[in-house]
C-alpha atoms as a PDB file:
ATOM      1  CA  UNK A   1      79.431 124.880  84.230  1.00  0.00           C
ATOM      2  CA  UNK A   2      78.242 122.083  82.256  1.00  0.00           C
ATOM      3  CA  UNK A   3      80.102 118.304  81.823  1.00  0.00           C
ATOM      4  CA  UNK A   4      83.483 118.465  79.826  1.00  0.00           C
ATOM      5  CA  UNK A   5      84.683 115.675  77.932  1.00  0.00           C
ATOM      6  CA  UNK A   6      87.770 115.157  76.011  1.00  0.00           C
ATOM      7  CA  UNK A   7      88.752 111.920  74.267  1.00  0.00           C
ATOM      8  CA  UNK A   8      92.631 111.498  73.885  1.00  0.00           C
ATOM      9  CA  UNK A   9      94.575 108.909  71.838  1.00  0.00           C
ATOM     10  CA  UNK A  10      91.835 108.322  69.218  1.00  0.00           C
ATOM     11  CA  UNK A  11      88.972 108.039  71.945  1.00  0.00           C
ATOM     12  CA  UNK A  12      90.737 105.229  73.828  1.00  0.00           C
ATOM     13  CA  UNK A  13      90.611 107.441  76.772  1.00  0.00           C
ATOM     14  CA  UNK A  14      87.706 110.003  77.925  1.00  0.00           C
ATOM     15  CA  UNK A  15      88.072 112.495  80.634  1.00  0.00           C
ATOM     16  CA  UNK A  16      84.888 113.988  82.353  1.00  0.00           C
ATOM     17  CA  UNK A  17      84.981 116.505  84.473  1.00  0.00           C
ATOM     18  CA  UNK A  18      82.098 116.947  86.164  1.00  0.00           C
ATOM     19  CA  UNK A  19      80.074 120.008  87.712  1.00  0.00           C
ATOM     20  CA  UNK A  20      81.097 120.751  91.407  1.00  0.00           C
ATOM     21  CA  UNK A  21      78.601 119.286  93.614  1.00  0.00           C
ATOM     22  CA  UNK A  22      79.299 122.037  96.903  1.00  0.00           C
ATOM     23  CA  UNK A  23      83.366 121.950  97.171  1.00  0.00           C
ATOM     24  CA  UNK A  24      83.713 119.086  95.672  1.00  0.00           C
ATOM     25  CA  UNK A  25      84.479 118.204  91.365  1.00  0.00           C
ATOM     26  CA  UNK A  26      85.269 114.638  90.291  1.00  0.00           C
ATOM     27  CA  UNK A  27      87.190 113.758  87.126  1.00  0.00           C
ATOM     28  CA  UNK A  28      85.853 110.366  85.699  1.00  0.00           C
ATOM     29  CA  UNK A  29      88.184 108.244  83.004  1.00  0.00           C
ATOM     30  CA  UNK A  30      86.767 105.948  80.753  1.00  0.00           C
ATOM     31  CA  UNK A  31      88.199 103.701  78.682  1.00  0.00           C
ATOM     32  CA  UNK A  32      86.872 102.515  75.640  1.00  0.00           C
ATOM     33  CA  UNK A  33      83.343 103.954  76.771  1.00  0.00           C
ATOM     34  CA  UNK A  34      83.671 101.953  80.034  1.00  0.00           C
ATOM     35  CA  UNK A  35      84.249 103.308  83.343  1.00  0.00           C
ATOM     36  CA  UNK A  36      87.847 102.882  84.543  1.00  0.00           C
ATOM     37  CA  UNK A  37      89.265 105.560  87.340  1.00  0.00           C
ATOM     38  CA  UNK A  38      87.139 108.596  89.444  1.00  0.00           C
ATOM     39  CA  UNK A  39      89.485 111.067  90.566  1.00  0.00           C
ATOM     40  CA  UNK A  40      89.237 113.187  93.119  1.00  0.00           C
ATOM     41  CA  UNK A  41      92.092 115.095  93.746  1.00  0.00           C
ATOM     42  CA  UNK A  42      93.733 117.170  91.191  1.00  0.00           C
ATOM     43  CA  UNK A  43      90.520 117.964  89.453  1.00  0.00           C
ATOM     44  CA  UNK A  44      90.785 121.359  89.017  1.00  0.00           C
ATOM     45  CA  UNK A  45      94.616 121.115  87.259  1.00  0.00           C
ATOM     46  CA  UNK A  46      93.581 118.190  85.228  1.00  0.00           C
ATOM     47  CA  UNK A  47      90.340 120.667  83.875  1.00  0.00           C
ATOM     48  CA  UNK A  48      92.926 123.113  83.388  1.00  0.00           C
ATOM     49  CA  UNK A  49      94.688 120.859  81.072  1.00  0.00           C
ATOM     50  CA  UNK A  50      91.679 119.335  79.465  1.00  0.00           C
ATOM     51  CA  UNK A  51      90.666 123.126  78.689  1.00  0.00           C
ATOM     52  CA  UNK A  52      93.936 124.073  77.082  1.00  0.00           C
ATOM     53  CA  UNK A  53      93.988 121.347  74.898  1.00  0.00           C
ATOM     54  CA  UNK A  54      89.994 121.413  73.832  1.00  0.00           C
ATOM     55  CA  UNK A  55      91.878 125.418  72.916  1.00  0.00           C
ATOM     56  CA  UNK A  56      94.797 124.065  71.042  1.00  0.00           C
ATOM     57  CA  UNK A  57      92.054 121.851  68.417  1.00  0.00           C
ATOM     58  CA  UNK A  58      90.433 124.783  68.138  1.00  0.00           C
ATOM     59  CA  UNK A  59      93.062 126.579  66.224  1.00  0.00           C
ATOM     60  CA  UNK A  60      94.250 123.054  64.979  1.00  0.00           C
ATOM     61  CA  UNK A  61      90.875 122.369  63.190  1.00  0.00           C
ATOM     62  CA  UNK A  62      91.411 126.453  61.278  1.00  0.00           C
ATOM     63  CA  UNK A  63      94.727 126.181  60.746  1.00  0.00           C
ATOM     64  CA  UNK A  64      94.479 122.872  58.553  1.00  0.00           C
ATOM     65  CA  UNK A  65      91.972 124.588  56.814  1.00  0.00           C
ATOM     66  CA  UNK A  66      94.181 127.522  55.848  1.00  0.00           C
ATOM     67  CA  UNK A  67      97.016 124.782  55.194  1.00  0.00           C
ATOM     68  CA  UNK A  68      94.198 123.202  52.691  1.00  0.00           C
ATOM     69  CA  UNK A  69      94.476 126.378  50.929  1.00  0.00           C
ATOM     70  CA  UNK A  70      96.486 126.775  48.278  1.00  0.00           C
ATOM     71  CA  UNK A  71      98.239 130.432  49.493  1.00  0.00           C
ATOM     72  CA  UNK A  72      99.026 129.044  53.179  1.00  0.00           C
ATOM     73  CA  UNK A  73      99.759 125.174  51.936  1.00  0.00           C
ATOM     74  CA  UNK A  74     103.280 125.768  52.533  1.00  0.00           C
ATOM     75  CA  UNK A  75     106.157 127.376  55.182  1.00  0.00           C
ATOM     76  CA  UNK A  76     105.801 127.202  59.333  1.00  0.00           C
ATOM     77  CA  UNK A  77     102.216 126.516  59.061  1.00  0.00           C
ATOM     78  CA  UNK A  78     102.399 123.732  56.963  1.00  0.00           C
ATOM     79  CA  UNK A  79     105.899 122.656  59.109  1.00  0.00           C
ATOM     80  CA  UNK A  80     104.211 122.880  62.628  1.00  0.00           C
ATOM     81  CA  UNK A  81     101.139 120.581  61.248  1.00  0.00           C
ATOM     82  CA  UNK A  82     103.730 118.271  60.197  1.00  0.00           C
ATOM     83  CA  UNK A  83     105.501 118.555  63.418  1.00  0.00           C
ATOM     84  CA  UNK A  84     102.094 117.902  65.047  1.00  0.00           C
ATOM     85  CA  UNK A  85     101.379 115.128  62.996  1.00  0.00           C
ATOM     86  CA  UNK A  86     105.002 112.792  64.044  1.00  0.00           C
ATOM     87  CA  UNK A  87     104.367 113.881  67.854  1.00  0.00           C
ATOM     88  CA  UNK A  88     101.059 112.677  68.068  1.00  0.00           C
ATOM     89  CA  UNK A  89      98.384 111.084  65.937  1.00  0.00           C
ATOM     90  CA  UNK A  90      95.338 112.230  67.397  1.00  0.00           C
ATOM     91  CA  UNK A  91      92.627 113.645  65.339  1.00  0.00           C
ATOM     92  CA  UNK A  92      90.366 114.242  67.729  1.00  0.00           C
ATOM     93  CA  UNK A  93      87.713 117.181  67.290  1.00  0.00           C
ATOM     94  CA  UNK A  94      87.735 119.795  69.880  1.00  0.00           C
ATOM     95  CA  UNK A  95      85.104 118.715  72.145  1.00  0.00           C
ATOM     96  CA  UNK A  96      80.983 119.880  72.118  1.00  0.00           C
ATOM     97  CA  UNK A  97      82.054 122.125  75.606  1.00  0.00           C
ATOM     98  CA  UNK A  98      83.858 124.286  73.126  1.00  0.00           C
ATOM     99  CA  UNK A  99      81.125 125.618  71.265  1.00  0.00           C
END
């Protein structure tokens, strides 16, 4: 498994997990580009949530596409980007792991 990186809140914030090096993974925090926290423990749930959200901009990134459209520009889909959009305003892409 290569590096994973996901930048939250508008790329203040960038997680990194890194490969396992024998039993051992590290999730690094940066802050503005800049080193901040290493963690240690917890890696492998914080991956797990790192993962699932690089999974929800994935659909994210189609369904505003669709919404662009003209025949899916309005209803749930257009009411769940909306919801989406007062909840958070992150626009981040889903990260280069993803692909």
């Amino acid at each position: 498994m290569s590096e994973h990186r996901v930048s939250v809140d508008n790329g203040k914030y960038t997680f990194v997990f890194n490969e396992r090096i024998g039993d051992w993974s590290t999730v690094d925090i940066l802050r503005h580009g800049s080193q901040w926290i290493t963690i240690h423990d917890g890696t492998n749930a914080l991956h797990s949530i790192m993962t699932e959200l690089d999974a929800v901009r994935v659909v994210l990134a189609e369904a505003r596409i669709l919404c662009n459209n003209q025949n899916f520009g309005t209803g749930k889909l257009k009411e769940a980007l909306e919801k989406h959009d007062r909840l958070c305003d992150d626009r981040e892409p889903p990260s280069e792991w993803t692909k």
